[in-house]
Protein backbone atom coordinates (compact mmCIF):
# COMPACT_ATOMS: atom_id res chain seq x y z
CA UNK A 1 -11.15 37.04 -9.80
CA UNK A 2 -12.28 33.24 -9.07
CA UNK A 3 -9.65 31.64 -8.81
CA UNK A 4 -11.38 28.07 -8.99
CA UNK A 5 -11.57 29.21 -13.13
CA UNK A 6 -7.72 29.01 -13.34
CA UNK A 7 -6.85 25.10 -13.59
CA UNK A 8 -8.40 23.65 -16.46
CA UNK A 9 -9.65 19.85 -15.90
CA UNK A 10 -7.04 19.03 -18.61
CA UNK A 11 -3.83 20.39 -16.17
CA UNK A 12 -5.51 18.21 -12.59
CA UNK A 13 -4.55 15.72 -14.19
CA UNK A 14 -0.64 17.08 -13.60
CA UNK A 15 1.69 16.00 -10.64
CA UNK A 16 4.38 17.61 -9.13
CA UNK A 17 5.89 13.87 -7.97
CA UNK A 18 5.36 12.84 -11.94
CA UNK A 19 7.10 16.45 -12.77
CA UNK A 20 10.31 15.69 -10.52
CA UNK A 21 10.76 12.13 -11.53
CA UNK A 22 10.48 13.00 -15.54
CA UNK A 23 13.71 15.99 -14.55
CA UNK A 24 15.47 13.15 -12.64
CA UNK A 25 14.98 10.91 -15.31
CA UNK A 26 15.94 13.22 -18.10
CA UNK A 27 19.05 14.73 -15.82
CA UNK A 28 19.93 11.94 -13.76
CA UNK A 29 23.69 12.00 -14.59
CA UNK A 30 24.36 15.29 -13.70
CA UNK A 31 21.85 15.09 -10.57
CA UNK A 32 24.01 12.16 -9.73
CA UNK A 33 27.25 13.67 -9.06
CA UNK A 34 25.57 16.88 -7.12
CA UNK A 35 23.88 14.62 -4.79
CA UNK A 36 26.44 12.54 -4.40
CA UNK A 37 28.34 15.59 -3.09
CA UNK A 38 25.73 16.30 -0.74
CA UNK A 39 25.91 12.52 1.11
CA UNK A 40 29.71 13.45 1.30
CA UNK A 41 28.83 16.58 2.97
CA UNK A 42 26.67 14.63 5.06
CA UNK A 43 28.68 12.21 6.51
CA UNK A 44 31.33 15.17 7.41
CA UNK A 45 28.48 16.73 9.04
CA UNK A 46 27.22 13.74 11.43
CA UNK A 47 31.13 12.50 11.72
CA UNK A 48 32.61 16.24 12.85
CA UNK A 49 30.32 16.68 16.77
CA UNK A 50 32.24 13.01 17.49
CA UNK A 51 35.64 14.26 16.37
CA UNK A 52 35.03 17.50 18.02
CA UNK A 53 34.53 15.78 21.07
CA UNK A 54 37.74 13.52 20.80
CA UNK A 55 39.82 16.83 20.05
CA UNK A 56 38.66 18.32 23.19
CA UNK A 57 39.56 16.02 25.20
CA UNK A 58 42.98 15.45 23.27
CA UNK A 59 43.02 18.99 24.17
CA UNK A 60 42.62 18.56 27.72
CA UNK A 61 45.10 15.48 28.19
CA UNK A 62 47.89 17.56 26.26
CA UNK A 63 47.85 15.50 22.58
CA UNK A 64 48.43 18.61 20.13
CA UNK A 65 48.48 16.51 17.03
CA UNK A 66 45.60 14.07 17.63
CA UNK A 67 43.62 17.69 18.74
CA UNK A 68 44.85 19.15 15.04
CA UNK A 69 43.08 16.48 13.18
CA UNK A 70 39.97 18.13 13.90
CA UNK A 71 41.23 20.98 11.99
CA UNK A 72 41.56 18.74 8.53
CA UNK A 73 38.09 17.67 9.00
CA UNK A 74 36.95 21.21 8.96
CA UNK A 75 38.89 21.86 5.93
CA UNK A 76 37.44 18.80 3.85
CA UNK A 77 34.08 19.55 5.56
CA UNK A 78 34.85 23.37 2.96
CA UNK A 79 36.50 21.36 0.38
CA UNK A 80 33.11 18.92 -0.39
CA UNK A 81 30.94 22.25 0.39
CA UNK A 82 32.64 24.56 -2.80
CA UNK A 83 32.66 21.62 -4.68
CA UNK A 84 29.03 21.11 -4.55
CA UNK A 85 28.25 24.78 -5.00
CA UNK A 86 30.20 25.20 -7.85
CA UNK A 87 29.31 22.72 -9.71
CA UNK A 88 25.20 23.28 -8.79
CA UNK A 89 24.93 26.40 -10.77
CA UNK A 90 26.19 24.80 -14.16
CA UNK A 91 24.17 21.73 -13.86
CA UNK A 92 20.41 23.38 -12.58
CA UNK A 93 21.10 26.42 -15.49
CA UNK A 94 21.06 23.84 -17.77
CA UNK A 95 18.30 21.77 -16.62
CA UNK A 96 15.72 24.81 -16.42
CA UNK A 97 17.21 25.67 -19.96
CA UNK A 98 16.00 23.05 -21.34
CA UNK A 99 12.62 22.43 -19.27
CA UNK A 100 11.09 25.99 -20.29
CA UNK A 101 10.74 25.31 -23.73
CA UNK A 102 8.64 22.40 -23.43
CA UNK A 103 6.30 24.28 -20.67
CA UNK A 104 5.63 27.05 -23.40
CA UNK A 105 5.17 24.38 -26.03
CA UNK A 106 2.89 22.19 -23.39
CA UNK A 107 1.14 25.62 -22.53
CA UNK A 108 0.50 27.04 -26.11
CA UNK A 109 -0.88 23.79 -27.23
CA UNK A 110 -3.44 24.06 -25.20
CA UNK A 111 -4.38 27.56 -25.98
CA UNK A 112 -3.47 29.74 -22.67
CA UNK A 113 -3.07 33.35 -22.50
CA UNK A 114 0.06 34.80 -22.78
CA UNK A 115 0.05 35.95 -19.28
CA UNK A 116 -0.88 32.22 -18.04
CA UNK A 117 1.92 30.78 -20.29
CA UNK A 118 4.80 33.59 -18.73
CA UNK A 119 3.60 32.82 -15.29
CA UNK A 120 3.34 29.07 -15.74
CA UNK A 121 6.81 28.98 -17.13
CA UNK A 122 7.91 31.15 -13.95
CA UNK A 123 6.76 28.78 -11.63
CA UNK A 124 8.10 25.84 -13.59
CA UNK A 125 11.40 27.38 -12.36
CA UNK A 126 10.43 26.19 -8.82
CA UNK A 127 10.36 22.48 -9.46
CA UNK A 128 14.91 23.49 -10.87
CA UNK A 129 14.90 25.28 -7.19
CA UNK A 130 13.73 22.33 -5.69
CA UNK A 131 16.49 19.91 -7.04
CA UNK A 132 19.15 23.05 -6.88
CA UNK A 133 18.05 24.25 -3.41
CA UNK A 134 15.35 22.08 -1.27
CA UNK A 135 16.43 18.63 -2.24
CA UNK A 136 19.62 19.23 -0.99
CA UNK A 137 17.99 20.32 2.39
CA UNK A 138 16.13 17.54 2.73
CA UNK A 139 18.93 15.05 2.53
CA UNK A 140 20.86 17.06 5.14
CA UNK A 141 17.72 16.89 7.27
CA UNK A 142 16.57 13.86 6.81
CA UNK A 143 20.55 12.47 7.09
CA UNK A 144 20.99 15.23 10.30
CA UNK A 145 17.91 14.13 11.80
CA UNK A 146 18.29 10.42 12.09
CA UNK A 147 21.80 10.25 12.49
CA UNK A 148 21.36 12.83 15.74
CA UNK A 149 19.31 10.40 17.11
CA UNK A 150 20.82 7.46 16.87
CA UNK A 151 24.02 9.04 17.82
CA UNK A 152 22.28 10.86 21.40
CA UNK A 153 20.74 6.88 21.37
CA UNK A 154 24.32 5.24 21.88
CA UNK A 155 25.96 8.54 23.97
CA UNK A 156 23.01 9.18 25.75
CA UNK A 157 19.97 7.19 25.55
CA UNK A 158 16.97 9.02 27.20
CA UNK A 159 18.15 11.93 24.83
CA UNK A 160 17.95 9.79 21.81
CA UNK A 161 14.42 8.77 22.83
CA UNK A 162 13.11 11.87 23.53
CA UNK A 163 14.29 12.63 20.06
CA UNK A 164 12.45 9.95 18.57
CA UNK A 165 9.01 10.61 21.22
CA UNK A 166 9.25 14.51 19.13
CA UNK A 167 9.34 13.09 15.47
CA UNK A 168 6.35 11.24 16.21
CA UNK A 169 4.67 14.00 18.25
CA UNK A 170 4.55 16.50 15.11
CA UNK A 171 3.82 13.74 12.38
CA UNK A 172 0.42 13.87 13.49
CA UNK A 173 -0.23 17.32 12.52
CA UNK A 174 1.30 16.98 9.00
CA UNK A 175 -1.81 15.97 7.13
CA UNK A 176 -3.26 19.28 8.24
CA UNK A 177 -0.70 21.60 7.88
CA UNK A 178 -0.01 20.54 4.36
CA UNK A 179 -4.16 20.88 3.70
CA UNK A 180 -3.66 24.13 4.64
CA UNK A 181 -1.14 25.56 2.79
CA UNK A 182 -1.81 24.01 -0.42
CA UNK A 183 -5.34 25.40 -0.10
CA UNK A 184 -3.34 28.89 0.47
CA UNK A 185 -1.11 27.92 -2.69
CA UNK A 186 -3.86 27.15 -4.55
CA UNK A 187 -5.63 31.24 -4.57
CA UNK A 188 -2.00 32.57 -4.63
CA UNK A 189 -0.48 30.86 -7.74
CA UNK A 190 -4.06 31.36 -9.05
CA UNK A 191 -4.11 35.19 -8.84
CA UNK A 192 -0.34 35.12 -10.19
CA UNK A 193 -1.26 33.30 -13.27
CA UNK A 194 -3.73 35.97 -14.48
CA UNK A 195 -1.40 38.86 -13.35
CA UNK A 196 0.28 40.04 -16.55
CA UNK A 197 -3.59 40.39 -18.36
CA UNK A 198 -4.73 41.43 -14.89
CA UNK A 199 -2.78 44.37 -14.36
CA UNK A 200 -2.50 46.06 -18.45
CA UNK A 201 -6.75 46.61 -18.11
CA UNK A 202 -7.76 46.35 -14.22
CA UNK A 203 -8.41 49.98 -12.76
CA UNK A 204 -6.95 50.97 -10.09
CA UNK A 205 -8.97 49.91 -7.19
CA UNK A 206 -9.18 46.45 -8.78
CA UNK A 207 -5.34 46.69 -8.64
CA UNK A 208 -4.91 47.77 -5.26
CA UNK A 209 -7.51 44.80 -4.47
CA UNK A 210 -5.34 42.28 -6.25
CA UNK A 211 -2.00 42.98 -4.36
CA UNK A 212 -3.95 43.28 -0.87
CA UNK A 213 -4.66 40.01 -1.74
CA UNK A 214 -1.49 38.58 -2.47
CA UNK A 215 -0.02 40.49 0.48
CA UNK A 216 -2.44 38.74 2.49
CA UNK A 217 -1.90 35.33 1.50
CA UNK A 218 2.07 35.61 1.85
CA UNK A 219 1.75 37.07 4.87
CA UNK A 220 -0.39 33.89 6.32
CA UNK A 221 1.70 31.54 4.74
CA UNK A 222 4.94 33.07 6.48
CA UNK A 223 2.75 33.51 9.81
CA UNK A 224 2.04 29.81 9.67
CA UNK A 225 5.64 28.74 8.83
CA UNK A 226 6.70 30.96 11.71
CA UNK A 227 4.28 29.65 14.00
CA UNK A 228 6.03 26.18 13.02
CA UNK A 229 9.20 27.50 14.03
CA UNK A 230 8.33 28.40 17.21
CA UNK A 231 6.36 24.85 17.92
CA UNK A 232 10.01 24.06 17.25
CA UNK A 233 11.67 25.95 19.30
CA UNK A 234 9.67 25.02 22.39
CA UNK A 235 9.76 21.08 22.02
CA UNK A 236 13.52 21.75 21.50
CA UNK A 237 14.19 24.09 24.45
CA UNK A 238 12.50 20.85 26.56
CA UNK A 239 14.94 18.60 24.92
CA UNK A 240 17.89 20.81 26.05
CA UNK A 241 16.44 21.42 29.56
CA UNK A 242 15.97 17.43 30.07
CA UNK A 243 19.62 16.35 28.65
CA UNK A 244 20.92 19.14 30.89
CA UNK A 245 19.36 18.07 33.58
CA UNK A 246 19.84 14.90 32.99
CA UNK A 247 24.18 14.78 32.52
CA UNK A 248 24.29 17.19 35.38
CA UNK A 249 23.07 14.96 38.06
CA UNK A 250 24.53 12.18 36.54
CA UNK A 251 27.81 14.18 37.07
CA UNK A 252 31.44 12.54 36.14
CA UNK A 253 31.11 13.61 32.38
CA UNK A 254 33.90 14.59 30.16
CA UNK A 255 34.16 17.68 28.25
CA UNK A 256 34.40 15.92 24.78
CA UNK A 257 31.01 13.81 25.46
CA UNK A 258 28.97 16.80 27.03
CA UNK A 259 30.06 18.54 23.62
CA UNK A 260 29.11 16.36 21.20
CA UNK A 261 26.01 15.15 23.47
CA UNK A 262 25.11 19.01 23.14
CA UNK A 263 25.85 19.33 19.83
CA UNK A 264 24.02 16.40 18.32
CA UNK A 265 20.98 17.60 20.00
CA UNK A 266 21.34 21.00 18.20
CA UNK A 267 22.27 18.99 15.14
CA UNK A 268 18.56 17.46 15.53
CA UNK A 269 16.95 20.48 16.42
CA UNK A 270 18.48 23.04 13.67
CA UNK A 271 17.49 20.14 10.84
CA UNK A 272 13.92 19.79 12.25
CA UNK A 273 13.58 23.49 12.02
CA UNK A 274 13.69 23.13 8.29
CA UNK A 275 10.53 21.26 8.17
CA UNK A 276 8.37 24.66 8.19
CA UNK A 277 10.15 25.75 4.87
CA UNK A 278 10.14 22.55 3.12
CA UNK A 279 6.47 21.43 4.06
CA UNK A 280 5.70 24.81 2.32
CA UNK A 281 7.72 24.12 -0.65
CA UNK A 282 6.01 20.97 -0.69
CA UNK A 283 2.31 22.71 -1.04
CA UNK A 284 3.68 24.43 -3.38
CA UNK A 285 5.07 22.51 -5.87
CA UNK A 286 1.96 19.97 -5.64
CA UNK A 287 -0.22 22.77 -6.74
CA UNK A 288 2.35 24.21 -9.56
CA UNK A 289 2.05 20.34 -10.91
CA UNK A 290 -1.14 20.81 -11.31
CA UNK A 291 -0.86 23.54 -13.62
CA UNK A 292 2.39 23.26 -15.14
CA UNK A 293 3.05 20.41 -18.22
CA UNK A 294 6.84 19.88 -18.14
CA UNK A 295 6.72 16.95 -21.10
CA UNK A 296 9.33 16.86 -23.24
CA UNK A 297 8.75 18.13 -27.04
């Protein structure tokens, strides 16, 4: 199968950032109160290392009730969390309820095989996921990552810095890795596409071919997202090992700020570790909108 026969000139002209404004315009008062539940979780998340770190050392001084305060953070931290979870499975049901119609309209008009219409309106599914699932991640990230860092700037500077010094370390190999995987989301939603016709006529060598294939192509794009993980994992084992080193020969530090120091900095790294996931998710969807006509009937 060539898979440079599957997008038409007439679907190039699609666009996965036109795609997600049109939902947010068509949704945006039930997106509204989901992501405003996600700043709120937000803010408990960058406010609870600092609060943690005043409980322990209310703790240590003897102050039970200033120490049990923590504890109602934790439980509002839950409250916001169900909240948001609940109430994300009614409004994204809805939203993709009402998107796959006009994809098979969109799709029909412009004469595509059944199988290419059923996988089209599949994948349409992933630009709901992406509000329901990835957008969500990205504001925690984005909010996790920045607040870490100026947090570890006022508590402890170098930290914050060498925080900073990493963000602009791996933005220069961006470009690339997104080049990459788009070109590997390109033969993969390709091949999926044709898979329904493909697989009621295709012997079974041809078959056996097809799903090598796609084997093959997941299996680099999860070796490539793992191989971001561990670029990761390495910068951020440095980062540890320097603020370590660092408040240890400085000495004189109190339990509560070592926590929270410590905490902030795996605050930054755990949120930076979703980068892998959603750069892919990115490739993805910009190749789907390429494909994929979400206009409304």
């Amino acid at each position: 199968m060539q898979t440079h026969e599957i997008i038409e000139p007439g679907n190039v002209t699609g666009s996965a950032v036109n795609t997600l404004k049109n939902i947010g315009r068509r949704h945006y008062r039930k997106l509204f109160f989901t992501l405003l539940l996600v700043i709120a979780e937000n803010v408990t998340y960058l406010l609870y290392p600092l609060l943690a770190g005043f409980a322990i050392n209310a703790i240590v001084a003897g102050k039970a009730w200033h120490a049990v305060f923590y504890a109602l953070m934790v439980f509002t931290m839950w409250v916001i969390g169900a909240a948001r979870r609940s109430l994300d499975t009614r409004t994204f049901a809805r939203i993709y309820a009402e998107l796959a119609v006009p994809v098979i309209v969109a799709q029909r008009r412009e004469n595509h095989s059944h199988s290419t219409i059923a996988a089209r309106v599949a994948l349409s599914r992933e630009f709901v996921d992406f509000f329901e699932k990835h957008l969500p991640v990205l504001i925690t990230s984005l909010a996790s990552i920045t607040g870490a860092a100026l947090m570890l700037l006022a508590i402890e500077f170098w930290s914050g810095i060498a925080c900073l010094a990493v963000l602009v370390f791996f933005s220069f190999f961006l470009p690339g890795y997104t080049n990459k995987n788009e070109a590997l989301f390109f033969r993969l939603n390709g091949r999926l596409e044709k898979e329904v016709g493909f697989v009621s006529s295709a012997p079974v060598a041809s078959l056996s071919r097809h799903y090598r294939v796609l084997a093959g192509l997941r299996i680099r794009l999860s070796d490539r997202e793992a191989m971001g993980y561990l670029s990761i994992g390495a910068v951020t084992a440095l980062l540890f090992a320097m603020t370590i080193f660092t408040m240890a020969l400085r000495g004189g530090t109190d339990a509560g700020h070592i926590y929270s120091a410590m905490t902030y900095l795996w605050m930054f790294a755990m949120s930076l570790d979703d980068a892998p996931q959603l750069l892919e998710k990115y490739s993805q969807l910009k190749d789907i909108g390429k494909r994929v006509k979400t206009d409304p009937i």
